[in-house]
N, C-alpha and C. Protein backbone atom coordinates (compact mmCIF):
# COMPACT_ATOMS: atom_id res chain seq x y z
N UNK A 1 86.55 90.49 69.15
CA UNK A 1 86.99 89.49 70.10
C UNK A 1 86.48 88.11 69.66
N UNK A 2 87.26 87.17 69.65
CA UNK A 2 86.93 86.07 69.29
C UNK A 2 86.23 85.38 70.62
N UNK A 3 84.89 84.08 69.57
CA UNK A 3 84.14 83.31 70.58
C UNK A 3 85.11 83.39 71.80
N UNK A 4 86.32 82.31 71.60
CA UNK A 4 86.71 81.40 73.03
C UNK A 4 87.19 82.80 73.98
N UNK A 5 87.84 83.97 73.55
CA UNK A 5 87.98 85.30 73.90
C UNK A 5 87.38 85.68 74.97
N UNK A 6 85.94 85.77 74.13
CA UNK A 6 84.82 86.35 74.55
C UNK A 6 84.33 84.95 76.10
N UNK A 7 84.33 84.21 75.70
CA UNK A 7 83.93 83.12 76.75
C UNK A 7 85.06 83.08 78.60
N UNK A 8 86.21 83.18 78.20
CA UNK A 8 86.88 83.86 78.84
C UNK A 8 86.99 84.53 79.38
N UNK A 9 86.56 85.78 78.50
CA UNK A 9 86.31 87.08 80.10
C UNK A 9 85.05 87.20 80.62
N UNK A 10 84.33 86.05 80.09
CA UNK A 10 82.81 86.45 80.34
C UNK A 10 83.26 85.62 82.27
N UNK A 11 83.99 84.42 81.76
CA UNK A 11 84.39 83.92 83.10
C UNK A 11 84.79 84.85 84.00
N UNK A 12 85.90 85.38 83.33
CA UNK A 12 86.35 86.21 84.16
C UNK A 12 85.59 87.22 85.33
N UNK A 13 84.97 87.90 84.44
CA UNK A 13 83.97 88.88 84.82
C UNK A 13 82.68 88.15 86.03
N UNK A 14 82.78 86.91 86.13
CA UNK A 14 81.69 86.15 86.89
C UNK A 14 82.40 85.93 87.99
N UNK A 15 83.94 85.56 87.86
CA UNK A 15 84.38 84.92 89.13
C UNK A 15 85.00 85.92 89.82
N UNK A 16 85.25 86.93 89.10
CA UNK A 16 86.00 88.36 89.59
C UNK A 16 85.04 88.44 91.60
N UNK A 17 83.90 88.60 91.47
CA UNK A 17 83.43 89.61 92.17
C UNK A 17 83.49 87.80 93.56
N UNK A 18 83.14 86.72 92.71
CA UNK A 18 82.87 85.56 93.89
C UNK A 18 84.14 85.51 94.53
N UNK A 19 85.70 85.37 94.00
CA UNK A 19 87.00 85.36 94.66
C UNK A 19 87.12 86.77 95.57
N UNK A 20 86.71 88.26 95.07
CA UNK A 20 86.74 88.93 95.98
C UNK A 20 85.89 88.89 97.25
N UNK A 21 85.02 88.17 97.16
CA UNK A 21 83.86 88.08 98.44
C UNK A 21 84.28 86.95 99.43
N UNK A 22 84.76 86.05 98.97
CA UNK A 22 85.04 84.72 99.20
C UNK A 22 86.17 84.51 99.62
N UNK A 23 87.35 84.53 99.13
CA UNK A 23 88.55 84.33 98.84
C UNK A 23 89.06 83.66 98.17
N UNK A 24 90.12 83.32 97.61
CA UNK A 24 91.26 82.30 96.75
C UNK A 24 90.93 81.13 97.51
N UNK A 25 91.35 81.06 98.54
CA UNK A 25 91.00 79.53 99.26
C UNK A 25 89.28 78.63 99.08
N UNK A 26 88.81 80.23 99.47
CA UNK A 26 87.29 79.43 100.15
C UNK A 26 86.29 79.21 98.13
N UNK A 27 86.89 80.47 97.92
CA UNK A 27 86.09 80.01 96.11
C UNK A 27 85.95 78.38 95.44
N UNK A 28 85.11 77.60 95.64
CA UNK A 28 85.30 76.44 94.25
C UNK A 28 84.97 76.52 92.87
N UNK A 29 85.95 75.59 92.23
CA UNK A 29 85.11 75.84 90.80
C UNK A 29 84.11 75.76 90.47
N UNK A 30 82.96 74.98 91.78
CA UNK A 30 81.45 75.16 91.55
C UNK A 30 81.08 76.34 91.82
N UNK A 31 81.35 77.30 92.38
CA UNK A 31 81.11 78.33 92.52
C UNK A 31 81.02 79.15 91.14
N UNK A 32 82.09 79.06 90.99
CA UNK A 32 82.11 79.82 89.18
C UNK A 32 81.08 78.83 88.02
N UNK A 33 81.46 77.38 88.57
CA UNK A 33 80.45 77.04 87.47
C UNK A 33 78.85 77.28 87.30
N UNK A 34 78.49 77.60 88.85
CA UNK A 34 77.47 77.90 89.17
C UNK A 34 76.72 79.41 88.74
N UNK A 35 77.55 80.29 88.82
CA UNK A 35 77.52 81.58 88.69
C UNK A 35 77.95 81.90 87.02
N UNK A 36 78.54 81.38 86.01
CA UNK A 36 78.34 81.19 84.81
C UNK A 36 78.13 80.10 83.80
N UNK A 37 77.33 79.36 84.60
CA UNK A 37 76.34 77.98 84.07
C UNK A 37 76.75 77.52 82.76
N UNK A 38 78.45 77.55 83.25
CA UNK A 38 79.28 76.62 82.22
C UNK A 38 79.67 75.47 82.96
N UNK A 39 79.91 74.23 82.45
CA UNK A 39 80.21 72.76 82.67
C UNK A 39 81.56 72.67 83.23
N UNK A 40 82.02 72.07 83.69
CA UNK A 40 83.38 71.91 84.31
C UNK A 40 84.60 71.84 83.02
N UNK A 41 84.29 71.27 82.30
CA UNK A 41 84.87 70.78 80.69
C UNK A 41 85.17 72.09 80.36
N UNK A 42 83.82 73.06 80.13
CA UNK A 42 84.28 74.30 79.71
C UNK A 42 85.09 75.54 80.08
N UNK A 43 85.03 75.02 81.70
CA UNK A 43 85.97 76.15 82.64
C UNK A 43 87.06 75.47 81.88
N UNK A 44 87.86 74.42 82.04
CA UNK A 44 89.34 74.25 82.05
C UNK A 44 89.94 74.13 80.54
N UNK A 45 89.35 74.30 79.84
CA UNK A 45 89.29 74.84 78.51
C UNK A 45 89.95 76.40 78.65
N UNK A 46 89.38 77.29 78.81
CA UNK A 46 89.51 78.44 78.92
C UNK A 46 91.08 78.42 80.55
N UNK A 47 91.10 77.94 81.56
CA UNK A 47 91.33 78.04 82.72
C UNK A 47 92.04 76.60 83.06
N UNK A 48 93.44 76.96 83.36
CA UNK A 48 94.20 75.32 83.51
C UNK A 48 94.03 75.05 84.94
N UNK A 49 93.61 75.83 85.88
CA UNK A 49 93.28 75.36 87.31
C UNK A 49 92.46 76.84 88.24
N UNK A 50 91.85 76.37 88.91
CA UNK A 50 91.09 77.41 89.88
C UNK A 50 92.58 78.68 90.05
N UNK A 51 93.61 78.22 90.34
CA UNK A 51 94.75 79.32 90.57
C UNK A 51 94.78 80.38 89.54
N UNK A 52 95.35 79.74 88.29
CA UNK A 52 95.03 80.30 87.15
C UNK A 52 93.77 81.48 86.79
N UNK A 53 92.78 80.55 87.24
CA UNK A 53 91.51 81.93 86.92
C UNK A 53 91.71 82.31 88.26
N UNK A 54 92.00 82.50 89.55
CA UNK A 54 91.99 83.33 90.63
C UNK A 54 93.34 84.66 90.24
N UNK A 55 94.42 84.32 89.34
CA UNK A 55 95.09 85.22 88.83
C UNK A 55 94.78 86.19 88.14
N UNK A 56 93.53 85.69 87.31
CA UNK A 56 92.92 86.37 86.07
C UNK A 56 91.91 87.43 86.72
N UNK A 57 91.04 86.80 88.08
CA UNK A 57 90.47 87.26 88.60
C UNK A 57 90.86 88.77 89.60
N UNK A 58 91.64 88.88 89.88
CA UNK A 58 92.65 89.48 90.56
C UNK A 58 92.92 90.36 89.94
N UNK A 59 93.36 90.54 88.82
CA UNK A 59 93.71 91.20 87.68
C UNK A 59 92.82 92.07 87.02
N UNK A 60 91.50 91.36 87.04
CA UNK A 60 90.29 92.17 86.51
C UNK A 60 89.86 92.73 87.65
N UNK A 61 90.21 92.52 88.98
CA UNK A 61 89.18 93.53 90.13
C UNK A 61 90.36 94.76 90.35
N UNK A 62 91.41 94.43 90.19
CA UNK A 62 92.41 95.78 90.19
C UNK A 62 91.75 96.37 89.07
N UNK A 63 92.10 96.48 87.91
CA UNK A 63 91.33 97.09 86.61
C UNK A 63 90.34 98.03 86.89
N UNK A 64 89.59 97.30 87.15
CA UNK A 64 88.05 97.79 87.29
C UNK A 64 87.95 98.73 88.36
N UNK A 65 88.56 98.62 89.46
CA UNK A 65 89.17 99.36 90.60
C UNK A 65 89.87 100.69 90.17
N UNK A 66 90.61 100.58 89.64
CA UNK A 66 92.01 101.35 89.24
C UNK A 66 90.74 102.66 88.16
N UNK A 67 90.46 101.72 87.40
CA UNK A 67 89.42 102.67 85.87
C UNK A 67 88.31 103.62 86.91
N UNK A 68 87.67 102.90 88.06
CA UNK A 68 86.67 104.08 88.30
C UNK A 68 87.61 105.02 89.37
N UNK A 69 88.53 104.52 90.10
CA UNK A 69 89.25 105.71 90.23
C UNK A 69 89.25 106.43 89.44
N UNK A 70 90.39 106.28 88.71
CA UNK A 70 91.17 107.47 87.66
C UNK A 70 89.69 108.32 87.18
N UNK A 71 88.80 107.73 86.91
CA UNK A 71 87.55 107.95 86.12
C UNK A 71 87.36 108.98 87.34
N UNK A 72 87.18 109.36 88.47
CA UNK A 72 86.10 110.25 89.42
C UNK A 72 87.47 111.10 89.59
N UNK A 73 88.58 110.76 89.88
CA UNK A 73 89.75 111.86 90.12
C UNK A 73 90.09 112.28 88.99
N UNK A 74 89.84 111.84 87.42
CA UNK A 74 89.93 112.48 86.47
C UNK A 74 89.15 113.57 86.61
N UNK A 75 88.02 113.75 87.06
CA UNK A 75 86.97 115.34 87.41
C UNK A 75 87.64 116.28 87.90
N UNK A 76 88.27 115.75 88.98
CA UNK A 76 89.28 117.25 89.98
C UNK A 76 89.97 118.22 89.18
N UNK A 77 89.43 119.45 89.70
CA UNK A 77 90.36 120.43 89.19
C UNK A 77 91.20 120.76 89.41
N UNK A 78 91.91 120.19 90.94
CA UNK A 78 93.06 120.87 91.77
C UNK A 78 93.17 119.41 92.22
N UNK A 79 94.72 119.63 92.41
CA UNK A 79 95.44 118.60 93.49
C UNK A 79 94.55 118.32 94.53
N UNK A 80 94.43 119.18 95.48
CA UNK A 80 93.46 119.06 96.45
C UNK A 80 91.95 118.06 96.23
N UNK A 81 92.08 118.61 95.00
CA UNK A 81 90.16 117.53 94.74
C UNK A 81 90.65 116.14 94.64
N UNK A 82 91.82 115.82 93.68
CA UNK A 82 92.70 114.95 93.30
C UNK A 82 92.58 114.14 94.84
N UNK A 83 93.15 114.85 95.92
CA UNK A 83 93.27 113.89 96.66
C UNK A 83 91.95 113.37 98.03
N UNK A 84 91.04 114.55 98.00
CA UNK A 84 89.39 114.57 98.83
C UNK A 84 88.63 113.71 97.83
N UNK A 85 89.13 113.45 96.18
CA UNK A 85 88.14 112.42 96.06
C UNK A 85 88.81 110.97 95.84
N UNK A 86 89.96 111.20 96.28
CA UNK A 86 90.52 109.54 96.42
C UNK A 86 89.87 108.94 97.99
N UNK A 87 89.99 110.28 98.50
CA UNK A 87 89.44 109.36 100.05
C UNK A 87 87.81 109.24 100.01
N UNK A 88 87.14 110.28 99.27
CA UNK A 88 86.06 109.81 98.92
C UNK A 88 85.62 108.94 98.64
N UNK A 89 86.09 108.39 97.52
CA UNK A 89 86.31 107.07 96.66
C UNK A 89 86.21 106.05 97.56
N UNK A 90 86.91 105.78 98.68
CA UNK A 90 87.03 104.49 99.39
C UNK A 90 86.73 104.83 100.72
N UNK A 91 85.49 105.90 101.04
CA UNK A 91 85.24 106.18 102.15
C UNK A 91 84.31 105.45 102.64
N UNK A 92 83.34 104.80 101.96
CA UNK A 92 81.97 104.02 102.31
C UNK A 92 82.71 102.04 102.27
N UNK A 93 83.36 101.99 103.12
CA UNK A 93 83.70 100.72 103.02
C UNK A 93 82.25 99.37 103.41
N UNK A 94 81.50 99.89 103.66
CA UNK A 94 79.90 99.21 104.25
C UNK A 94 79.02 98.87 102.63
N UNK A 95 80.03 100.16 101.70
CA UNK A 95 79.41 100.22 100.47
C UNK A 95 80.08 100.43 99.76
N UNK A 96 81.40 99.27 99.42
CA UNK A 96 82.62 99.82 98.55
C UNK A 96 82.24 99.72 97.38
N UNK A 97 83.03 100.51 96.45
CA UNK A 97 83.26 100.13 95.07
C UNK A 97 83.16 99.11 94.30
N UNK A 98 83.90 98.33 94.90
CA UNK A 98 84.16 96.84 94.31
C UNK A 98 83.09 95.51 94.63
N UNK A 99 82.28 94.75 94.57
CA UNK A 99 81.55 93.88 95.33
C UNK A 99 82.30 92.98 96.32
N UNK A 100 82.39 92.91 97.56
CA UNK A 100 82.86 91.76 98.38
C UNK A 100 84.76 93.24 98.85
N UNK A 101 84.38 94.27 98.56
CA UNK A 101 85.60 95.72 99.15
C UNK A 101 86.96 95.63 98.50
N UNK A 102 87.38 96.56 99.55
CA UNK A 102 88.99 96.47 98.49
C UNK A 102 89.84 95.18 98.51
N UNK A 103 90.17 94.86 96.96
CA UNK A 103 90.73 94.01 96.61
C UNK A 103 91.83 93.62 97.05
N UNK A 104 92.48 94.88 97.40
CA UNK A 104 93.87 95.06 97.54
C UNK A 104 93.85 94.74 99.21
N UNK A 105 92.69 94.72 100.12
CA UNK A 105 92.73 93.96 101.65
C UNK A 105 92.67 92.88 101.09
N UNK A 106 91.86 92.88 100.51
CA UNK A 106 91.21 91.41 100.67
C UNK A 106 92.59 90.13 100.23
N UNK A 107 92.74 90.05 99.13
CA UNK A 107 93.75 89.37 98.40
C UNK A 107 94.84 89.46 98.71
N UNK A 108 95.77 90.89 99.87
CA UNK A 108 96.49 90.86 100.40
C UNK A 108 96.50 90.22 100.97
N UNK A 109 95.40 90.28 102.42
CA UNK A 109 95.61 89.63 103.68
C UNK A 109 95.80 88.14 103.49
N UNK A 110 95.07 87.56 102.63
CA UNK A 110 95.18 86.39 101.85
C UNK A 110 96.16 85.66 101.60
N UNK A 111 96.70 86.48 100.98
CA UNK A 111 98.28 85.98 99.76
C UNK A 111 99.56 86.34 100.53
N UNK A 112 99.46 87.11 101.41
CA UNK A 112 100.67 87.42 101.62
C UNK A 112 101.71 86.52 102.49
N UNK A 113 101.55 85.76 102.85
CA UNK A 113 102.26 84.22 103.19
C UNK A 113 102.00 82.78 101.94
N UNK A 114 101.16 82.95 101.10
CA UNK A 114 100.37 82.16 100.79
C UNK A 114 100.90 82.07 99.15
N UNK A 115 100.73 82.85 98.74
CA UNK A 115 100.38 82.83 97.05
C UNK A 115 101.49 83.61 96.97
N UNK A 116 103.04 84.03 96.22
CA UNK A 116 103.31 84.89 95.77
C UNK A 116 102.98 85.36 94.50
N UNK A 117 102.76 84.80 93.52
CA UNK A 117 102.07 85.66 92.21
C UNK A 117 100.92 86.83 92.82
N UNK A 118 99.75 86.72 94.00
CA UNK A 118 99.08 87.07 93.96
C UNK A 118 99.67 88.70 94.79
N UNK A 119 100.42 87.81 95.76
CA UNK A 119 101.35 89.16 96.74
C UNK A 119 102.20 89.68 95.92
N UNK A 120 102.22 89.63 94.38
CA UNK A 120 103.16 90.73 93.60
C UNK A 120 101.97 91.36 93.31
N UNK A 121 101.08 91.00 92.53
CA UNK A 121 100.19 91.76 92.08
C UNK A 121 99.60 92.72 92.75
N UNK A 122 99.29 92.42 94.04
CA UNK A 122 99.01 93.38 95.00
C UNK A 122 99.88 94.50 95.48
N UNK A 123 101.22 94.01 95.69
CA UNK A 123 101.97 94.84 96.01
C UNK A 123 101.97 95.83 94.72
N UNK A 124 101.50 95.69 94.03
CA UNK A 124 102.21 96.49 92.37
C UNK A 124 100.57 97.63 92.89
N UNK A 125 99.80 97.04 93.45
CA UNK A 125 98.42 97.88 93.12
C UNK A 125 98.51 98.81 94.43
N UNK A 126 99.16 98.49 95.63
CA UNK A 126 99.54 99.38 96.60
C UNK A 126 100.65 100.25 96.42
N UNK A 127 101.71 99.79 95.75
CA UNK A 127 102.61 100.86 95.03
C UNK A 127 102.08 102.28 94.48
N UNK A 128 101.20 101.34 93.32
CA UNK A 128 100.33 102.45 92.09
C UNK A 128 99.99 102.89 92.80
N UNK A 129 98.75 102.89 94.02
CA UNK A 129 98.00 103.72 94.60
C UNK A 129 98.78 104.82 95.11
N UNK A 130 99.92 104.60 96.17
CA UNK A 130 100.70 105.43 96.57
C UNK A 130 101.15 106.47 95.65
N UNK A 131 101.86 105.75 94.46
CA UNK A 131 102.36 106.55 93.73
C UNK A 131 101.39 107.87 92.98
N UNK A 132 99.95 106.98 92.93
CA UNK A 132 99.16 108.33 92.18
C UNK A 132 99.09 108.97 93.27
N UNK A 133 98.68 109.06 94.35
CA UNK A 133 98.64 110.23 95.87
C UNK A 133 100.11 110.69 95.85
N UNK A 134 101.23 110.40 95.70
CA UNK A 134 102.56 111.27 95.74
C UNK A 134 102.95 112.54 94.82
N UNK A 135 101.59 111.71 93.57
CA UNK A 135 101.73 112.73 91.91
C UNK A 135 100.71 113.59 92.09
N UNK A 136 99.73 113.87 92.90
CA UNK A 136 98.96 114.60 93.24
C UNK A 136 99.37 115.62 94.50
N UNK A 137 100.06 114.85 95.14
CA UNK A 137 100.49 116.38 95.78
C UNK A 137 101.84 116.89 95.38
N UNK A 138 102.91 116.35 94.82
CA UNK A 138 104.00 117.14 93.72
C UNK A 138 103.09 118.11 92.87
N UNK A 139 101.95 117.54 91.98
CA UNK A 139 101.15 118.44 91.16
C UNK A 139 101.09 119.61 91.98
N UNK A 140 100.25 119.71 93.22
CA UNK A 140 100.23 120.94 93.98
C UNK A 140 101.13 121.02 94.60
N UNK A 141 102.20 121.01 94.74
CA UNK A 141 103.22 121.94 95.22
C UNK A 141 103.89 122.25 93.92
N UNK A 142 103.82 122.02 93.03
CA UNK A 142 104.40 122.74 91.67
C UNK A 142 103.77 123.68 91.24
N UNK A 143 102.16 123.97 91.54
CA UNK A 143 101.63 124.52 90.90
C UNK A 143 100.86 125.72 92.07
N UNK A 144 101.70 125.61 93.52
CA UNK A 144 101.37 126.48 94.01
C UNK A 144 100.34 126.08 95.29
N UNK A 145 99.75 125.14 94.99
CA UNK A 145 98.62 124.71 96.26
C UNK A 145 98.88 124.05 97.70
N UNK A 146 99.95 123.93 97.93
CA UNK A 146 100.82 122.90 98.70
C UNK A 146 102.03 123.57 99.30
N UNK A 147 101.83 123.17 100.89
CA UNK A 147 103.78 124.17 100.90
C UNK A 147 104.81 123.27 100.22
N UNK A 148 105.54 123.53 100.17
CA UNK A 148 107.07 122.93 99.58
C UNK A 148 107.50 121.87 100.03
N UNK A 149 107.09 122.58 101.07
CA UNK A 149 108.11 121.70 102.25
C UNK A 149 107.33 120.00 102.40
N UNK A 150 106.17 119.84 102.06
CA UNK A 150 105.84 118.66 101.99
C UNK A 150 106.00 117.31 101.51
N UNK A 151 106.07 116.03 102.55
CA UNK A 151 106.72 115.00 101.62
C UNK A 151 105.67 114.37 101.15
N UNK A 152 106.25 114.62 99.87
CA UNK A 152 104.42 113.90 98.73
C UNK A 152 104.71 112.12 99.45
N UNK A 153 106.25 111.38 99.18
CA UNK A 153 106.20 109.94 99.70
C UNK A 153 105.40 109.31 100.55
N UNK A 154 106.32 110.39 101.72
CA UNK A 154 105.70 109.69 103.20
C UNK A 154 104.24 109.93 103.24
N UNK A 155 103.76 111.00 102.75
CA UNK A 155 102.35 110.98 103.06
C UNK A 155 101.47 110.06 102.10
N UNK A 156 101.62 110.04 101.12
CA UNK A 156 100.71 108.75 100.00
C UNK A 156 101.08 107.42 101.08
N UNK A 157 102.10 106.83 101.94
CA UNK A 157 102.23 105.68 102.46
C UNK A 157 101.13 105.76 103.64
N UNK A 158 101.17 107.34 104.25
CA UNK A 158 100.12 107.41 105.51
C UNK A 158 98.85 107.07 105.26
N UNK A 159 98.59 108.24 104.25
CA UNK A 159 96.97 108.09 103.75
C UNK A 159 96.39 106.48 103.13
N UNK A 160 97.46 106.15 102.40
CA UNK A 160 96.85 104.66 101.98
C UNK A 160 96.44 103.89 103.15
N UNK A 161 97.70 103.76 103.67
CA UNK A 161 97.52 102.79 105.02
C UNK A 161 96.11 103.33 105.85
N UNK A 162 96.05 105.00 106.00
CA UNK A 162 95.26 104.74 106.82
C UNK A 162 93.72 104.48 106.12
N UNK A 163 93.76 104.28 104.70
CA UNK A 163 92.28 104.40 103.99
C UNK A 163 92.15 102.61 104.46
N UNK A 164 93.50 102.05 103.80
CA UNK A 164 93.25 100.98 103.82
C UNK A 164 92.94 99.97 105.15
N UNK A 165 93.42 100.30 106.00
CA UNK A 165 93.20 100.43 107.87
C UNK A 165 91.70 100.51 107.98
N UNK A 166 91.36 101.89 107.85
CA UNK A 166 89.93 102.14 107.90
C UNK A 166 88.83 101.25 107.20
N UNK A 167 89.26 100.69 105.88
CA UNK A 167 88.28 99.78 105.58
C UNK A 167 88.24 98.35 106.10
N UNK A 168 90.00 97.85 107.03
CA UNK A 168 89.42 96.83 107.84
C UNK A 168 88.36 97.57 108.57
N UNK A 169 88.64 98.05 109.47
CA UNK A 169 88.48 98.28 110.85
C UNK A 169 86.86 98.45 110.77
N UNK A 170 86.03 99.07 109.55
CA UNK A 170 84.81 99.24 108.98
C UNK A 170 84.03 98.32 108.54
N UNK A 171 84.94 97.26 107.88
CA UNK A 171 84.36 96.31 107.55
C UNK A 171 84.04 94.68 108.91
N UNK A 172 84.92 95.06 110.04
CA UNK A 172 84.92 94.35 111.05
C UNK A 172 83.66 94.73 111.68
N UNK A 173 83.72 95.80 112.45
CA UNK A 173 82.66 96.18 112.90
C UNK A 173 81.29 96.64 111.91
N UNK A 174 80.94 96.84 110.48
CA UNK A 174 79.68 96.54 110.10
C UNK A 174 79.19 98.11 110.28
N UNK A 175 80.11 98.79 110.31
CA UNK A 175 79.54 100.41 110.22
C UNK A 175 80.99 101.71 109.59
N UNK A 176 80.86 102.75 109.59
CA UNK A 176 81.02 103.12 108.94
C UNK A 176 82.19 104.30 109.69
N UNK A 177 81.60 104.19 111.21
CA UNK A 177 81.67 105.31 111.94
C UNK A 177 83.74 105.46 111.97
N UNK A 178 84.39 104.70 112.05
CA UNK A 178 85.60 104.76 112.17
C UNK A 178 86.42 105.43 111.08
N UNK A 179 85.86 105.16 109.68
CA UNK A 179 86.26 105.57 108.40
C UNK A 179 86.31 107.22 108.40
N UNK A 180 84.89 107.18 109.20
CA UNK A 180 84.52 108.74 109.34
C UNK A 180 85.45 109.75 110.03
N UNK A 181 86.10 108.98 110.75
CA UNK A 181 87.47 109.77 111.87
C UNK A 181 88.56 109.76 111.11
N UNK A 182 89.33 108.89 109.89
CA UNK A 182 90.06 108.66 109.61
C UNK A 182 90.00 109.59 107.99
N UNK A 183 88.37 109.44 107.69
CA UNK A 183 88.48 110.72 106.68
C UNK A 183 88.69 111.77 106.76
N UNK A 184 87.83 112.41 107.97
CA UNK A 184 88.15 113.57 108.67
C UNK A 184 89.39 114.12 108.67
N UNK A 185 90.16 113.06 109.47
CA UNK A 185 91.57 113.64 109.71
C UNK A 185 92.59 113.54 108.80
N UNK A 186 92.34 112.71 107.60
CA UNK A 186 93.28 112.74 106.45
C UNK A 186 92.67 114.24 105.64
N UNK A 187 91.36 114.53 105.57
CA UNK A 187 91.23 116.12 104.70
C UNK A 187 92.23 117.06 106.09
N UNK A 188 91.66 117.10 107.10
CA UNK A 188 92.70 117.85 107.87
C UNK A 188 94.27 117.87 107.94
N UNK A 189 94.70 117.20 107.54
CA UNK A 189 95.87 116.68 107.19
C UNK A 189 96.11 117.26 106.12
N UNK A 190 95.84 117.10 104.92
CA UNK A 190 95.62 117.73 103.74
C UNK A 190 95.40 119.11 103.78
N UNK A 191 94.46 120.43 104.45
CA UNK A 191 94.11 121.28 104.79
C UNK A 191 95.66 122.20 105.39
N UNK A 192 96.05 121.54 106.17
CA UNK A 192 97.27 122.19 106.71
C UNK A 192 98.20 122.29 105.88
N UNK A 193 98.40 121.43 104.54
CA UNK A 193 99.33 121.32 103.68
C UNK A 193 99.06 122.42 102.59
N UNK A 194 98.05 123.13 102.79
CA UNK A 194 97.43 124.11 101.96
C UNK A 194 98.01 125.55 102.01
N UNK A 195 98.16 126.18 100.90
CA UNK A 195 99.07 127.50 101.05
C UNK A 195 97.96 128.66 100.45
């Protein structure tokens, strides 16, 4: 990787976690300059405006998001694990994954009147999500674990929504306890779909 490359994602990687905590709006470029104790000269070198690196930024917290998924549901042996450790995954919203929670609230709730570059990107990362929960339960009903009769669609739209629901609703109130009803009842949910 070349220097200016390398200088680049080093930005990247600094402002990633301040735009998710913060937001697109509330982030300044002192913020980033502050947090990678580069000069203003040197951000816009690398970065033609705060938008620009809030795109870049965005981009790298899906990534990074997306990789330790696949990474912990890559373990599952069965559809079923496939889908108890996706809700796993985003069950501790008090203690998400990501620094400052899911990206995909956060930058939604954000962008979605506001920014459209940012409300595609998102939409593309709520798609994906769905779509890997639809390929996990086709997997088990092809392979026997799942009745038939189940709609892999409609349910990846339920479960997201309601993971993604649950981490407002968790992150409003400052505890955990609501996530806990909503995990519950998505493995139960799951459980009945079991053959």
């Amino acid at each position: 990787m070349a220097k200016g490359e390398e200088t680049r994602q080093f930005i990247i990687e600094k402002a990633a976690p301040i735009f998710n905590t913060k937001g697109i709006a509330a982030t300044a470029m002192s913020d980033i300059m502050e947090a990678t104790k580069l000069s203003k000269g040197s951000m816009y070198v690398h970065f033609e405006n705060k938008e620009v690196l809030a795109w870049a930024a965005v981009d790298h917290n899906m990534k990074v998001l997306g990789d330790r998924l696949l990474s912990e549901i890559s373990k599952a042996k069965t559809a079923k694990e496939e889908l108890f450790t996706y809700i796993s995954f985003f069950s501790n919203a008090i203690n998400p994954p990501l620094t400052g929670g899911c990206p995909l609230l956060n930058f939604g709730t954000e962008a979605d009147d506001t920014n459209p570059i940012v409300k595609e990107k998102i939409n593309k990362g709520c798609n994906a999500n769905q779509q890997l929960l639809a390929s996990s339960i086709n997997k088990g009903i092809a392979n026997g674990e799942f009745k038939p009769d189940w709609n892999a669609d409609d349910f990846a739209t339920v479960m997201f929504a309601m993971m993604e629901g649950g981490h407002l609703i968790s992150r409003m109130s400052g505890n955990n306890e609501k996530m806990k009803v909503i995990t519950k009842t998505l493995k139960s949910m799951i459980e009945e779909k079991c053959l």
